[in-house]
Protein backbone atom coordinates (compact mmCIF):
# COMPACT_ATOMS: atom_id res chain seq x y z
CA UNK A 1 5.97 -106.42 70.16
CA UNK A 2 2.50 -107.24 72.21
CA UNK A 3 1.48 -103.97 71.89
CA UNK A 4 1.99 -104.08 67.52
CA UNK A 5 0.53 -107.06 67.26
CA UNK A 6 -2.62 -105.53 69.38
CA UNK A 7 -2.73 -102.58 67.16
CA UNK A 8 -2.94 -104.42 64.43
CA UNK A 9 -5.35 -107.15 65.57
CA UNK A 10 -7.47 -103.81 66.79
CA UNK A 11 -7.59 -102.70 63.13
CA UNK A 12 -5.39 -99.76 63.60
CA UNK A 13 -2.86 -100.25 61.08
CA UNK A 14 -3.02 -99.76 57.24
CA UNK A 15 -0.34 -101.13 55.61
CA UNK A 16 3.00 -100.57 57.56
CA UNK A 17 1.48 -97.54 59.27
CA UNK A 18 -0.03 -97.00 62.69
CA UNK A 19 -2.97 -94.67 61.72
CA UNK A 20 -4.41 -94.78 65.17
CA UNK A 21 -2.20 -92.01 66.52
CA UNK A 22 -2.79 -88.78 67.96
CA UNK A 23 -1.05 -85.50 66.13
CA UNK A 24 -0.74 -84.00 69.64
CA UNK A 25 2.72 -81.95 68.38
CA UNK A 26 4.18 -80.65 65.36
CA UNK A 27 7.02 -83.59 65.22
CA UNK A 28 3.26 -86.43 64.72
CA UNK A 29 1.52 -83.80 62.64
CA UNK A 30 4.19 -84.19 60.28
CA UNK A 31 4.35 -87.89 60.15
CA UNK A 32 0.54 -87.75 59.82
CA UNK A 33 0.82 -86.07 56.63
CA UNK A 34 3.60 -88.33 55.32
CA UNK A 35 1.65 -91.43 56.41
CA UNK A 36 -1.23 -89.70 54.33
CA UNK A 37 0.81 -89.07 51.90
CA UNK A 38 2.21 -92.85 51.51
CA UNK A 39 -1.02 -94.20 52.00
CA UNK A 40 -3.05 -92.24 49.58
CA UNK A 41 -0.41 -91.48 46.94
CA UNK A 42 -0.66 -87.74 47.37
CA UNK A 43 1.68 -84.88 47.59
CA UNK A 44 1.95 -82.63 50.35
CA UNK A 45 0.19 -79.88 49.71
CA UNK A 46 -2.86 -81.75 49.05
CA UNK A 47 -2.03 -84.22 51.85
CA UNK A 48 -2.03 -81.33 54.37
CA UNK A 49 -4.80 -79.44 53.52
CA UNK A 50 -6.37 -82.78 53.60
CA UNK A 51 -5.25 -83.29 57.12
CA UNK A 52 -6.56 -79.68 57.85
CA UNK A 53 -9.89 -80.06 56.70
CA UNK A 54 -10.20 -83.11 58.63
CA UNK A 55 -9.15 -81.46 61.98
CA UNK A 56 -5.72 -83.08 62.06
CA UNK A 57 -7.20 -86.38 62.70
CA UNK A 58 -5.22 -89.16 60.07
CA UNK A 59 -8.05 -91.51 60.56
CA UNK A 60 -10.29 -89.13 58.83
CA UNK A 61 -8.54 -87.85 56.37
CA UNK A 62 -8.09 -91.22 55.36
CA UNK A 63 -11.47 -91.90 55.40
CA UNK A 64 -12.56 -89.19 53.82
CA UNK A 65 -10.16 -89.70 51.03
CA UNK A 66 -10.88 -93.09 50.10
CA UNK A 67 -14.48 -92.84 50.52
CA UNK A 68 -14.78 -88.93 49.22
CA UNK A 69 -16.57 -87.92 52.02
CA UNK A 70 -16.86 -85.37 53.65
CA UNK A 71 -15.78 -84.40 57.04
CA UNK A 72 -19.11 -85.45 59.26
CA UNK A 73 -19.96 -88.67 57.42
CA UNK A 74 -16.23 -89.44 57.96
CA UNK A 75 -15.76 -89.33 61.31
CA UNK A 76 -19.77 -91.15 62.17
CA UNK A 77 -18.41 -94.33 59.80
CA UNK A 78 -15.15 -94.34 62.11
CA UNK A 79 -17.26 -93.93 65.68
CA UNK A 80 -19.23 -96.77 64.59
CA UNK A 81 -16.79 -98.53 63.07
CA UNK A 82 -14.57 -98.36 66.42
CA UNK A 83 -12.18 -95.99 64.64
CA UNK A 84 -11.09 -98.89 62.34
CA UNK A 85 -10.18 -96.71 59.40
CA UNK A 86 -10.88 -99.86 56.78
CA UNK A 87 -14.16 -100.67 58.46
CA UNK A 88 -14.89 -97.00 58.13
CA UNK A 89 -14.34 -96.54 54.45
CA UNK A 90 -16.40 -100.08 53.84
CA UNK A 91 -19.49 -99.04 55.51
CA UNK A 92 -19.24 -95.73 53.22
CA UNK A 93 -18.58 -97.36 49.97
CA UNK A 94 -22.25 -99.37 50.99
């Protein structure tokens, strides 16, 4: 419970998803393309070759989706946003 309530205070959560996570196996690269999927409203195809062209990393496919950027300006809004994917996609939209 502490630790959820961190995550979310941290900015890592969108919705009812954690979308701080690493896809270190094949078990989290799937839920990072249905949490993509969910969050964006896309189907899978597009929601994993999303997740491929951003490097498996959810936080930047998510940025790059909701921002359309691409991968590099993703992923600089997210380091200097502290990897908070909203704060990323705000900074973008600018």
């Amino acid at each position: 419970m502490i630790s959820t309530v961190a995550m979310i205070r941290l900015g890592y959560v969108s919705g009812n998803h954690m979308t701080n996570m690493k896809t270190s196996n094949e078990k989290l690269q799937y839920r990072a393309v249905r949490i993509l999927m969910d969050e964006a409203k896309i189907d899978e195809v597009t929601a994993t070759k999303l997740m491929e062209n951003a490097g498996g990393d959810l936080r930047v496919a998510l940025v790059m989706h909701r921002a359309n950027a691409d991968l590099r300006s993703a992923q600089t809004a997210l380091e200097r946003s502290s990897y908070v994917v909203d704060a990323a996609v705000s900074a973008l939209e600018k």
